[in-house]
PDB file of N, CA and C in Angstrom:
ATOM      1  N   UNK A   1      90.946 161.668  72.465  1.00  0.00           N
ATOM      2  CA  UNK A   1      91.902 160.641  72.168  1.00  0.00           C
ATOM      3  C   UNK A   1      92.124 159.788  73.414  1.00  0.00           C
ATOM      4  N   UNK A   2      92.442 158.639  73.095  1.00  0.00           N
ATOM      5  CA  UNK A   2      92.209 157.524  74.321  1.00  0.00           C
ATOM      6  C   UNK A   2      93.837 157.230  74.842  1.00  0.00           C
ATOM      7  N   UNK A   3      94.207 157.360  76.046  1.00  0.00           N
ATOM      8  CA  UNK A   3      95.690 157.254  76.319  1.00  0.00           C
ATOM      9  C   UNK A   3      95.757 156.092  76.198  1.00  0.00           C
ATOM     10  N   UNK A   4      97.392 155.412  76.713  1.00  0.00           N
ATOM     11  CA  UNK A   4      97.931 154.334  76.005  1.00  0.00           C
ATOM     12  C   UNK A   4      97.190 153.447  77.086  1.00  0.00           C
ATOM     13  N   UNK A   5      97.384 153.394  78.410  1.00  0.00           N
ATOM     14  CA  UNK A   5      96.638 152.752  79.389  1.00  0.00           C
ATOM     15  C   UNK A   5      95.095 151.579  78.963  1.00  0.00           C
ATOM     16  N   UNK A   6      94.485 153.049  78.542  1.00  0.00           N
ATOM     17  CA  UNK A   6      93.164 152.315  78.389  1.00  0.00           C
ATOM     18  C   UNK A   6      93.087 151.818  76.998  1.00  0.00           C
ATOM     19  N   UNK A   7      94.133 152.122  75.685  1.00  0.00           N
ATOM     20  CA  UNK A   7      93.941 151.085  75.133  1.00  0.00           C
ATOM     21  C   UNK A   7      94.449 149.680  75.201  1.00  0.00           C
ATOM     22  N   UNK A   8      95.312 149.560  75.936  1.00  0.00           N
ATOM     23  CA  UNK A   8      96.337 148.170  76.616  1.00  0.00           C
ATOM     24  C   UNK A   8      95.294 147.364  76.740  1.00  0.00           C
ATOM     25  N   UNK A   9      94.630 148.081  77.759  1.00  0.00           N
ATOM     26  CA  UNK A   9      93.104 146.797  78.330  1.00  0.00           C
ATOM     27  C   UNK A   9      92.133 146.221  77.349  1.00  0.00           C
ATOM     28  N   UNK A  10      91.678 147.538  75.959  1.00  0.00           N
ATOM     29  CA  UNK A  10      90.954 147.143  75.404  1.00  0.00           C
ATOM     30  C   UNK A  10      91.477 145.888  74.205  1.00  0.00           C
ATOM     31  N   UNK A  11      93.040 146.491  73.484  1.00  0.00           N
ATOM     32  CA  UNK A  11      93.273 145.403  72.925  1.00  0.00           C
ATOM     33  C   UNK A  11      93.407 143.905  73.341  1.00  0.00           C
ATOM     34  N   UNK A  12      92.883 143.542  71.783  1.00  0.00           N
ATOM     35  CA  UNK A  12      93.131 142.067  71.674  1.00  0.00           C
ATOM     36  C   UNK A  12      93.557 141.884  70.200  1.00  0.00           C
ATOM     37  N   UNK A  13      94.061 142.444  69.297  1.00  0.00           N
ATOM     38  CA  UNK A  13      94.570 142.151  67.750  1.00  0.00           C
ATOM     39  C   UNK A  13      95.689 143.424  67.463  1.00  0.00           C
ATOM     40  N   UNK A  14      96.725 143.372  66.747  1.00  0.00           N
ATOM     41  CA  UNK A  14      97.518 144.642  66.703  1.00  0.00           C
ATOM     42  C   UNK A  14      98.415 143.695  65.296  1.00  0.00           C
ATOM     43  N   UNK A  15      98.694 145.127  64.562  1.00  0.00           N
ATOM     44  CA  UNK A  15      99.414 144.446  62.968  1.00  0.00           C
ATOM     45  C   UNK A  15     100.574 146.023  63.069  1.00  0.00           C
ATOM     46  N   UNK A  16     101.669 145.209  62.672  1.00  0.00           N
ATOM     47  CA  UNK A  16     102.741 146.321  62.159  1.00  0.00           C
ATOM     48  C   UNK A  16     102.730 146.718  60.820  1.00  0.00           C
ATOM     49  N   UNK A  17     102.889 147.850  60.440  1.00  0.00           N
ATOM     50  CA  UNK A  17     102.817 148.382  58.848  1.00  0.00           C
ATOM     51  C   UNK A  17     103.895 149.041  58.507  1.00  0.00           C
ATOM     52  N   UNK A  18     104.067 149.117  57.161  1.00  0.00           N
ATOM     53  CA  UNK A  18     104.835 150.254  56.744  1.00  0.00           C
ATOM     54  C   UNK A  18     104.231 151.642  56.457  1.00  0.00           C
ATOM     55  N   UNK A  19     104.519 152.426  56.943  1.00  0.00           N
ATOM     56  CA  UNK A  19     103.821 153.661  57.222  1.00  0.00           C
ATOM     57  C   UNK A  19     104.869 155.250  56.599  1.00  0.00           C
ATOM     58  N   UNK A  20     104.710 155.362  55.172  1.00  0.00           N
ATOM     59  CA  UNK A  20     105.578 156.651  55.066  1.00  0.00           C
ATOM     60  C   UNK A  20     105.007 157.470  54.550  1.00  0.00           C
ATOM     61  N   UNK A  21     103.463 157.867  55.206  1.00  0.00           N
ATOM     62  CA  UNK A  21     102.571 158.850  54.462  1.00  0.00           C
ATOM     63  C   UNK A  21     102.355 159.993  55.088  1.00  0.00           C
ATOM     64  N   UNK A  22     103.722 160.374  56.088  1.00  0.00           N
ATOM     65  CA  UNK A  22     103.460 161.456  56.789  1.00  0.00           C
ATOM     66  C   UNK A  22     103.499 160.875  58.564  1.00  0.00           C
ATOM     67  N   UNK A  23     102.752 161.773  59.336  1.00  0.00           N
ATOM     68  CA  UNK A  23     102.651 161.652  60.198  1.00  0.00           C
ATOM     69  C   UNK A  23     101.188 161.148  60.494  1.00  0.00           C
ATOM     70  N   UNK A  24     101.189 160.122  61.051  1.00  0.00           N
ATOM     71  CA  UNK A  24      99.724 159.010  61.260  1.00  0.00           C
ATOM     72  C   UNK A  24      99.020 159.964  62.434  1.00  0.00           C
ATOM     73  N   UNK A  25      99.461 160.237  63.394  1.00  0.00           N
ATOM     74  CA  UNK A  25      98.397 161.565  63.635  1.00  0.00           C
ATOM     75  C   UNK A  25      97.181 161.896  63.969  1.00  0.00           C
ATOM     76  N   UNK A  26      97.472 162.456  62.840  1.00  0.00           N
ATOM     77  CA  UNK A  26      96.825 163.561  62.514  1.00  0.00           C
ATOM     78  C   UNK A  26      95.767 162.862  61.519  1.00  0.00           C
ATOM     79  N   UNK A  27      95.259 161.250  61.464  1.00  0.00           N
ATOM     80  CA  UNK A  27      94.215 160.408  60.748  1.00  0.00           C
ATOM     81  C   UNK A  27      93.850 159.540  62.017  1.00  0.00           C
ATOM     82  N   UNK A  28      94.463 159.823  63.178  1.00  0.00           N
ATOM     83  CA  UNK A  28      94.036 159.065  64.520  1.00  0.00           C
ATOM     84  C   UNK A  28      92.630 159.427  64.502  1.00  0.00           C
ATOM     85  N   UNK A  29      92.294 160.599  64.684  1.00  0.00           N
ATOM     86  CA  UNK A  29      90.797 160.576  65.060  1.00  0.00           C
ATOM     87  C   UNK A  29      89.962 159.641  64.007  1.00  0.00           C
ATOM     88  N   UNK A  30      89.761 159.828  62.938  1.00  0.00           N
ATOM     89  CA  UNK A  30      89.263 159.304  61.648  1.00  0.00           C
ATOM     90  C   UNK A  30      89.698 157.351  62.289  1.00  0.00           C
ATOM     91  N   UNK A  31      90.571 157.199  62.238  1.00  0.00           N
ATOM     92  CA  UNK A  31      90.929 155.353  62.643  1.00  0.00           C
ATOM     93  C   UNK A  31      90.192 155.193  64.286  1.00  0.00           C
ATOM     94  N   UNK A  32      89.901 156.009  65.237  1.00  0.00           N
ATOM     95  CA  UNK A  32      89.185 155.646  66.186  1.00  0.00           C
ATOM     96  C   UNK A  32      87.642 155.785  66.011  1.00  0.00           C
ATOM     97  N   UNK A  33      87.023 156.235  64.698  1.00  0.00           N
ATOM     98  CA  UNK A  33      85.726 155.674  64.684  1.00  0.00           C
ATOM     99  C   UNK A  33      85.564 154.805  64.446  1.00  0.00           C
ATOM    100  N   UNK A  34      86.730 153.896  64.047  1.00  0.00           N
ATOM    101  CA  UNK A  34      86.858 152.424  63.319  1.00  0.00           C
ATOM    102  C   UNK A  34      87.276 151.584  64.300  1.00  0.00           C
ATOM    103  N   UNK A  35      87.465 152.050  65.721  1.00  0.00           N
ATOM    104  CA  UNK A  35      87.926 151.186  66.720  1.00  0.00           C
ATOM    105  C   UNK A  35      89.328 150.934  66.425  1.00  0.00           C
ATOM    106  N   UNK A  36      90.416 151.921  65.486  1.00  0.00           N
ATOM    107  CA  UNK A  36      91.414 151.250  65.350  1.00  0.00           C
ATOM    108  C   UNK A  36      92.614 152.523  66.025  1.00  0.00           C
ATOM    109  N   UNK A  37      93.620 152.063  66.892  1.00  0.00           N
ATOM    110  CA  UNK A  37      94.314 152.812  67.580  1.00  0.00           C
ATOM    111  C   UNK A  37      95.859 152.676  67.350  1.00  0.00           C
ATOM    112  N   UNK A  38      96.631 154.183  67.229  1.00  0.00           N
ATOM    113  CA  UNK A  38      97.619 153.766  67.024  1.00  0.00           C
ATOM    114  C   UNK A  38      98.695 153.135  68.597  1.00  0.00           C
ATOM    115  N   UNK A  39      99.070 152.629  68.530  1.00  0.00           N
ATOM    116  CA  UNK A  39      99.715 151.835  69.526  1.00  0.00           C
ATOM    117  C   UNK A  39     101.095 152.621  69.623  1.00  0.00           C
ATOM    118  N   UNK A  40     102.481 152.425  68.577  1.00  0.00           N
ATOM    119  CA  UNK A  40     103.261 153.461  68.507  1.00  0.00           C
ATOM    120  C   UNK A  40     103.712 153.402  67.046  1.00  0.00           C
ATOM    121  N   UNK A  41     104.704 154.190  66.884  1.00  0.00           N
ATOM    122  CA  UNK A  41     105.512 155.036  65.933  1.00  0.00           C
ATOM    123  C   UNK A  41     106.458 155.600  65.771  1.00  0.00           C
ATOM    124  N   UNK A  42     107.281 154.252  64.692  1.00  0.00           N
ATOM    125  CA  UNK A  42     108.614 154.980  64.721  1.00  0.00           C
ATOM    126  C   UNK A  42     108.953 155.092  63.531  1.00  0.00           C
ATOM    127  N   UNK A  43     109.145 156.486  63.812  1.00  0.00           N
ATOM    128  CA  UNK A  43     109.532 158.089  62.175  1.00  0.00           C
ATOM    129  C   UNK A  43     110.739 157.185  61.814  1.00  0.00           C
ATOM    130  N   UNK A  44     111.589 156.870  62.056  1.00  0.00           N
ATOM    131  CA  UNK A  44     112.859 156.559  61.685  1.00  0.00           C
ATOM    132  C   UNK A  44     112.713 154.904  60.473  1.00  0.00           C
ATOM    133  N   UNK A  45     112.411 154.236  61.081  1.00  0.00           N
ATOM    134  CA  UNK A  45     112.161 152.879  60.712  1.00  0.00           C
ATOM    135  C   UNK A  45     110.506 152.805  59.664  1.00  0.00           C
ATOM    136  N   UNK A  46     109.658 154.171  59.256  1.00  0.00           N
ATOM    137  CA  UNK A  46     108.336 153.884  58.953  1.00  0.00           C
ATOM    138  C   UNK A  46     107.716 152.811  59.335  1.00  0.00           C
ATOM    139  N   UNK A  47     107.235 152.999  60.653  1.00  0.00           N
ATOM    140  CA  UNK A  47     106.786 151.585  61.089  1.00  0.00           C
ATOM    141  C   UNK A  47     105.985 151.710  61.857  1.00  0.00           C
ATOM    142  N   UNK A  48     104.430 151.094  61.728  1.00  0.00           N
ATOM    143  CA  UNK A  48     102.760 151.810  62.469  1.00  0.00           C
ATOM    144  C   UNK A  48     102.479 150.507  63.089  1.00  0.00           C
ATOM    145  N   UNK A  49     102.444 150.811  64.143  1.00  0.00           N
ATOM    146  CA  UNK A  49     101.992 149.757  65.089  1.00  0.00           C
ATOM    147  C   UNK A  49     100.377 150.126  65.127  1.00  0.00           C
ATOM    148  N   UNK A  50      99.605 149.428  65.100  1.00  0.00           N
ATOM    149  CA  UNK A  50      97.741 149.549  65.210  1.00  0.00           C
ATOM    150  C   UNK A  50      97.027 148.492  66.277  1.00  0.00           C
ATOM    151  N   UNK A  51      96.452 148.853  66.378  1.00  0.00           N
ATOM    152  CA  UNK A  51      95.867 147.531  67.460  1.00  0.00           C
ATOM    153  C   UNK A  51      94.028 148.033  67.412  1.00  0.00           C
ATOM    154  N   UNK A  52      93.115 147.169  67.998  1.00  0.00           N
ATOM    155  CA  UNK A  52      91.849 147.052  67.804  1.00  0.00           C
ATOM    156  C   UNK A  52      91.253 146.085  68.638  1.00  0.00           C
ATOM    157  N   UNK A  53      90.298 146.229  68.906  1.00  0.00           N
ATOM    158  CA  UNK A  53      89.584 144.984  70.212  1.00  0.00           C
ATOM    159  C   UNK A  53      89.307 144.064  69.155  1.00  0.00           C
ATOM    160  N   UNK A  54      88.687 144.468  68.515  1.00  0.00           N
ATOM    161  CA  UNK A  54      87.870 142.839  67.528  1.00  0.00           C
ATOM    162  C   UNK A  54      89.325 142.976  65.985  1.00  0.00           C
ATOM    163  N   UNK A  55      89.446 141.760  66.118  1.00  0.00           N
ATOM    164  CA  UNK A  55      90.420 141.061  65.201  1.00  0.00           C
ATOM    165  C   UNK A  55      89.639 141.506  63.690  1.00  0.00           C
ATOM    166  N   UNK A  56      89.021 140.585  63.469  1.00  0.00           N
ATOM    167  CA  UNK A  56      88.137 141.173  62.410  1.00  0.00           C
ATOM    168  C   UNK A  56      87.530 142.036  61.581  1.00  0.00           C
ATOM    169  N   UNK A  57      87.599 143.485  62.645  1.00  0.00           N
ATOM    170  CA  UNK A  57      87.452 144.658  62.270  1.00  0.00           C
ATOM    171  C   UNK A  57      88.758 145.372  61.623  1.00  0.00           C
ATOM    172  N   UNK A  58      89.987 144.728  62.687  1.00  0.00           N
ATOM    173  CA  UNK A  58      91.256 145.013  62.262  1.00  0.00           C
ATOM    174  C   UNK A  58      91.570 145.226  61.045  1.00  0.00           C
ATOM    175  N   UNK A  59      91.333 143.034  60.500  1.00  0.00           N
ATOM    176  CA  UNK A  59      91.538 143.278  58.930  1.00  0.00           C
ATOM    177  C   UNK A  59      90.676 143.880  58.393  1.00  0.00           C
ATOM    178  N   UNK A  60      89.266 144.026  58.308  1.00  0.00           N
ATOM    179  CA  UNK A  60      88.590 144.594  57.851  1.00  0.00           C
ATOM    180  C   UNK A  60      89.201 146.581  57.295  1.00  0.00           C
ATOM    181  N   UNK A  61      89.908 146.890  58.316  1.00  0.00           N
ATOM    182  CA  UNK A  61      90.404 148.081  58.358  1.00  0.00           C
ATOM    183  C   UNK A  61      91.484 147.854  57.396  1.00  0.00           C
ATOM    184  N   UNK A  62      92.762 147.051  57.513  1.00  0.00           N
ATOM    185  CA  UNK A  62      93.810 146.710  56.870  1.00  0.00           C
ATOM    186  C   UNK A  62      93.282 146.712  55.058  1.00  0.00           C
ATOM    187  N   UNK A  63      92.084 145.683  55.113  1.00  0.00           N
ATOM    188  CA  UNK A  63      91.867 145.910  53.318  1.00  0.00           C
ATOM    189  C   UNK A  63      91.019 147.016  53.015  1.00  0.00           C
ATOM    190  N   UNK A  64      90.325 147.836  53.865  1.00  0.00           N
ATOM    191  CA  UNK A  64      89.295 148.765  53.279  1.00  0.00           C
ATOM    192  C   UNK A  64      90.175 149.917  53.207  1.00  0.00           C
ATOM    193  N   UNK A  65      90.752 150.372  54.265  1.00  0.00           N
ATOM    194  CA  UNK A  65      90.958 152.048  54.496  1.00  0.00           C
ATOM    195  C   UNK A  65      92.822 151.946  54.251  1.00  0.00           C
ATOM    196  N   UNK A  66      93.853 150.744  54.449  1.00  0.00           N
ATOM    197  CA  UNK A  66      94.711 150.969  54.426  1.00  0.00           C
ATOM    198  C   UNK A  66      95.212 149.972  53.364  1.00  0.00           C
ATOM    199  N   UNK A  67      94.790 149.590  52.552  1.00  0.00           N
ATOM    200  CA  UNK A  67      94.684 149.159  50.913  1.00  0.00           C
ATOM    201  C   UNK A  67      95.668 147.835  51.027  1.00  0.00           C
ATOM    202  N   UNK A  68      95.669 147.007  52.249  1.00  0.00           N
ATOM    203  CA  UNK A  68      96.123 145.168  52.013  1.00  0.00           C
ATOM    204  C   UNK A  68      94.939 144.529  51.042  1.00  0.00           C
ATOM    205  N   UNK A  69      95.855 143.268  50.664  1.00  0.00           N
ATOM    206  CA  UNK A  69      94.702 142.178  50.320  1.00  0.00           C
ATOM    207  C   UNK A  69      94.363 141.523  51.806  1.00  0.00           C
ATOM    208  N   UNK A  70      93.069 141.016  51.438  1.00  0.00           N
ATOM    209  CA  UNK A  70      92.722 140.548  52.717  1.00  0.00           C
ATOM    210  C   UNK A  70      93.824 139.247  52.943  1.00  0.00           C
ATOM    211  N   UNK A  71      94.532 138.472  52.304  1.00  0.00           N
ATOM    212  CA  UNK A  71      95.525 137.426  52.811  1.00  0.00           C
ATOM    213  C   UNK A  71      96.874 138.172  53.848  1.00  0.00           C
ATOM    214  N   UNK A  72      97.133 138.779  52.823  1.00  0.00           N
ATOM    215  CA  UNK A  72      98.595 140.289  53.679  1.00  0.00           C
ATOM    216  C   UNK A  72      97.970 140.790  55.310  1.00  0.00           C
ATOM    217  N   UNK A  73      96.546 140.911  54.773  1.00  0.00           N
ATOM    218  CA  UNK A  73      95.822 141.285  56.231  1.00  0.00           C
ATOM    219  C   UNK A  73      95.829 140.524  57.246  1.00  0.00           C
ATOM    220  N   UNK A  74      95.289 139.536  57.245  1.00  0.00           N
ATOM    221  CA  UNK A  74      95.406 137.985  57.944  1.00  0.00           C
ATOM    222  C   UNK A  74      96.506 137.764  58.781  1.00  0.00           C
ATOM    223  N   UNK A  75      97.819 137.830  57.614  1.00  0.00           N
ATOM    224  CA  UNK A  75      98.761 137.168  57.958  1.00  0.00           C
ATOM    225  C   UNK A  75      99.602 138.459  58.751  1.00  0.00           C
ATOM    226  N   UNK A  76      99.633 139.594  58.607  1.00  0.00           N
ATOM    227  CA  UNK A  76      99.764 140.915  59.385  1.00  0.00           C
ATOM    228  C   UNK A  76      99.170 140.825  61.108  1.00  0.00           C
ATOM    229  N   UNK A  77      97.595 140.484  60.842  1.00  0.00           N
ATOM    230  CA  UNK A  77      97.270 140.222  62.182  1.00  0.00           C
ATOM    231  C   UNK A  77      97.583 139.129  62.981  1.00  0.00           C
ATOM    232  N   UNK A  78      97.952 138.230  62.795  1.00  0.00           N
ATOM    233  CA  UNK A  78      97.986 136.518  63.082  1.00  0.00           C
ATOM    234  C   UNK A  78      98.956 136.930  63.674  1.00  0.00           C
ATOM    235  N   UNK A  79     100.442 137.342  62.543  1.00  0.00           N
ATOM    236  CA  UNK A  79     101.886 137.297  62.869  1.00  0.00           C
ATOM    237  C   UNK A  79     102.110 138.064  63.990  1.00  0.00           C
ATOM    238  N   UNK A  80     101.642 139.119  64.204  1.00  0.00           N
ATOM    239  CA  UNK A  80     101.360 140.106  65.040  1.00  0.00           C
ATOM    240  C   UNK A  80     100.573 139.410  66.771  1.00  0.00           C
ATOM    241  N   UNK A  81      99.920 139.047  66.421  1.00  0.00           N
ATOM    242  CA  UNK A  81      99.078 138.448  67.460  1.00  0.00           C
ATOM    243  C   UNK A  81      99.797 136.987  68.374  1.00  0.00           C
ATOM    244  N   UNK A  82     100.534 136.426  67.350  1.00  0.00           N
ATOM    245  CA  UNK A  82     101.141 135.586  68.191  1.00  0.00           C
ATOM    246  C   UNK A  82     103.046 135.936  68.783  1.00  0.00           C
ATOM    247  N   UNK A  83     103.185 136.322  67.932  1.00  0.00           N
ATOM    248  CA  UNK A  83     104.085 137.513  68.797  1.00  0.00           C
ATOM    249  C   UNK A  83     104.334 138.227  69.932  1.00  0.00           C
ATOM    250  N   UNK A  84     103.154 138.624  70.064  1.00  0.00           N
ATOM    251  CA  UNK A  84     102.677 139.513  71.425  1.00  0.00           C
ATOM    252  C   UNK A  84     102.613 138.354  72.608  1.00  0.00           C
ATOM    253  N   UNK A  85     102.017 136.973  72.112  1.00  0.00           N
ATOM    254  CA  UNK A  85     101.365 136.321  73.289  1.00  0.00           C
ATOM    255  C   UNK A  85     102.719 135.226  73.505  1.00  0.00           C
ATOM    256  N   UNK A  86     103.762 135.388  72.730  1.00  0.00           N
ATOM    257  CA  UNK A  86     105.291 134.769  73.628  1.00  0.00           C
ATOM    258  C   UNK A  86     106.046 135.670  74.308  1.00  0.00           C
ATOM    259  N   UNK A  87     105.506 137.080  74.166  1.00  0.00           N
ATOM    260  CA  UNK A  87     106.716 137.860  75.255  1.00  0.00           C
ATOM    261  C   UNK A  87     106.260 137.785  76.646  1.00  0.00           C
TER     262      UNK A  87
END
């Protein structure tokens, strides 16, 4: 598993989700063959922060394995992405 450090550097795309399927975890390994990492997680609020070097793969991940339409996907990563780049 890759600490938080070295994924900081690698990202460049990250989408917030609603997440109440348990503990995300324990499907980390399985989402890092996909290049997709959890960033953080908070139990309280169900709320999955993800991040990924290539944008594209992101959504790609968002409609294949975590069941968005690809528009919800888009607009998940975008919203997400420009967010990050005003703090």
């Amino acid at each position: 598993m890759k600490t938080f450090a070295e994924i900081r550097t690698l990202s460049e795309a990250q989408a917030t989700l609603d997440f109440d399927m348990g503990d995300p975890r324990k499907l980390a390994s399985e989402w890092e063959q996909d290049d997709i990492f959890i960033k953080s997680w908070d139990r309280r609020k169900n709320k999955l922060v993800v991040q990924s070097r290539d944008k594209k793969g992101l959504i790609k991940w968002l409609t294949d394995i975590y069941g968005l339409d690809k528009r919800s996907a888009q607009k998940a990563v975008r919203w997400n992405h420009l967010r990050n780049s005003e703090m």
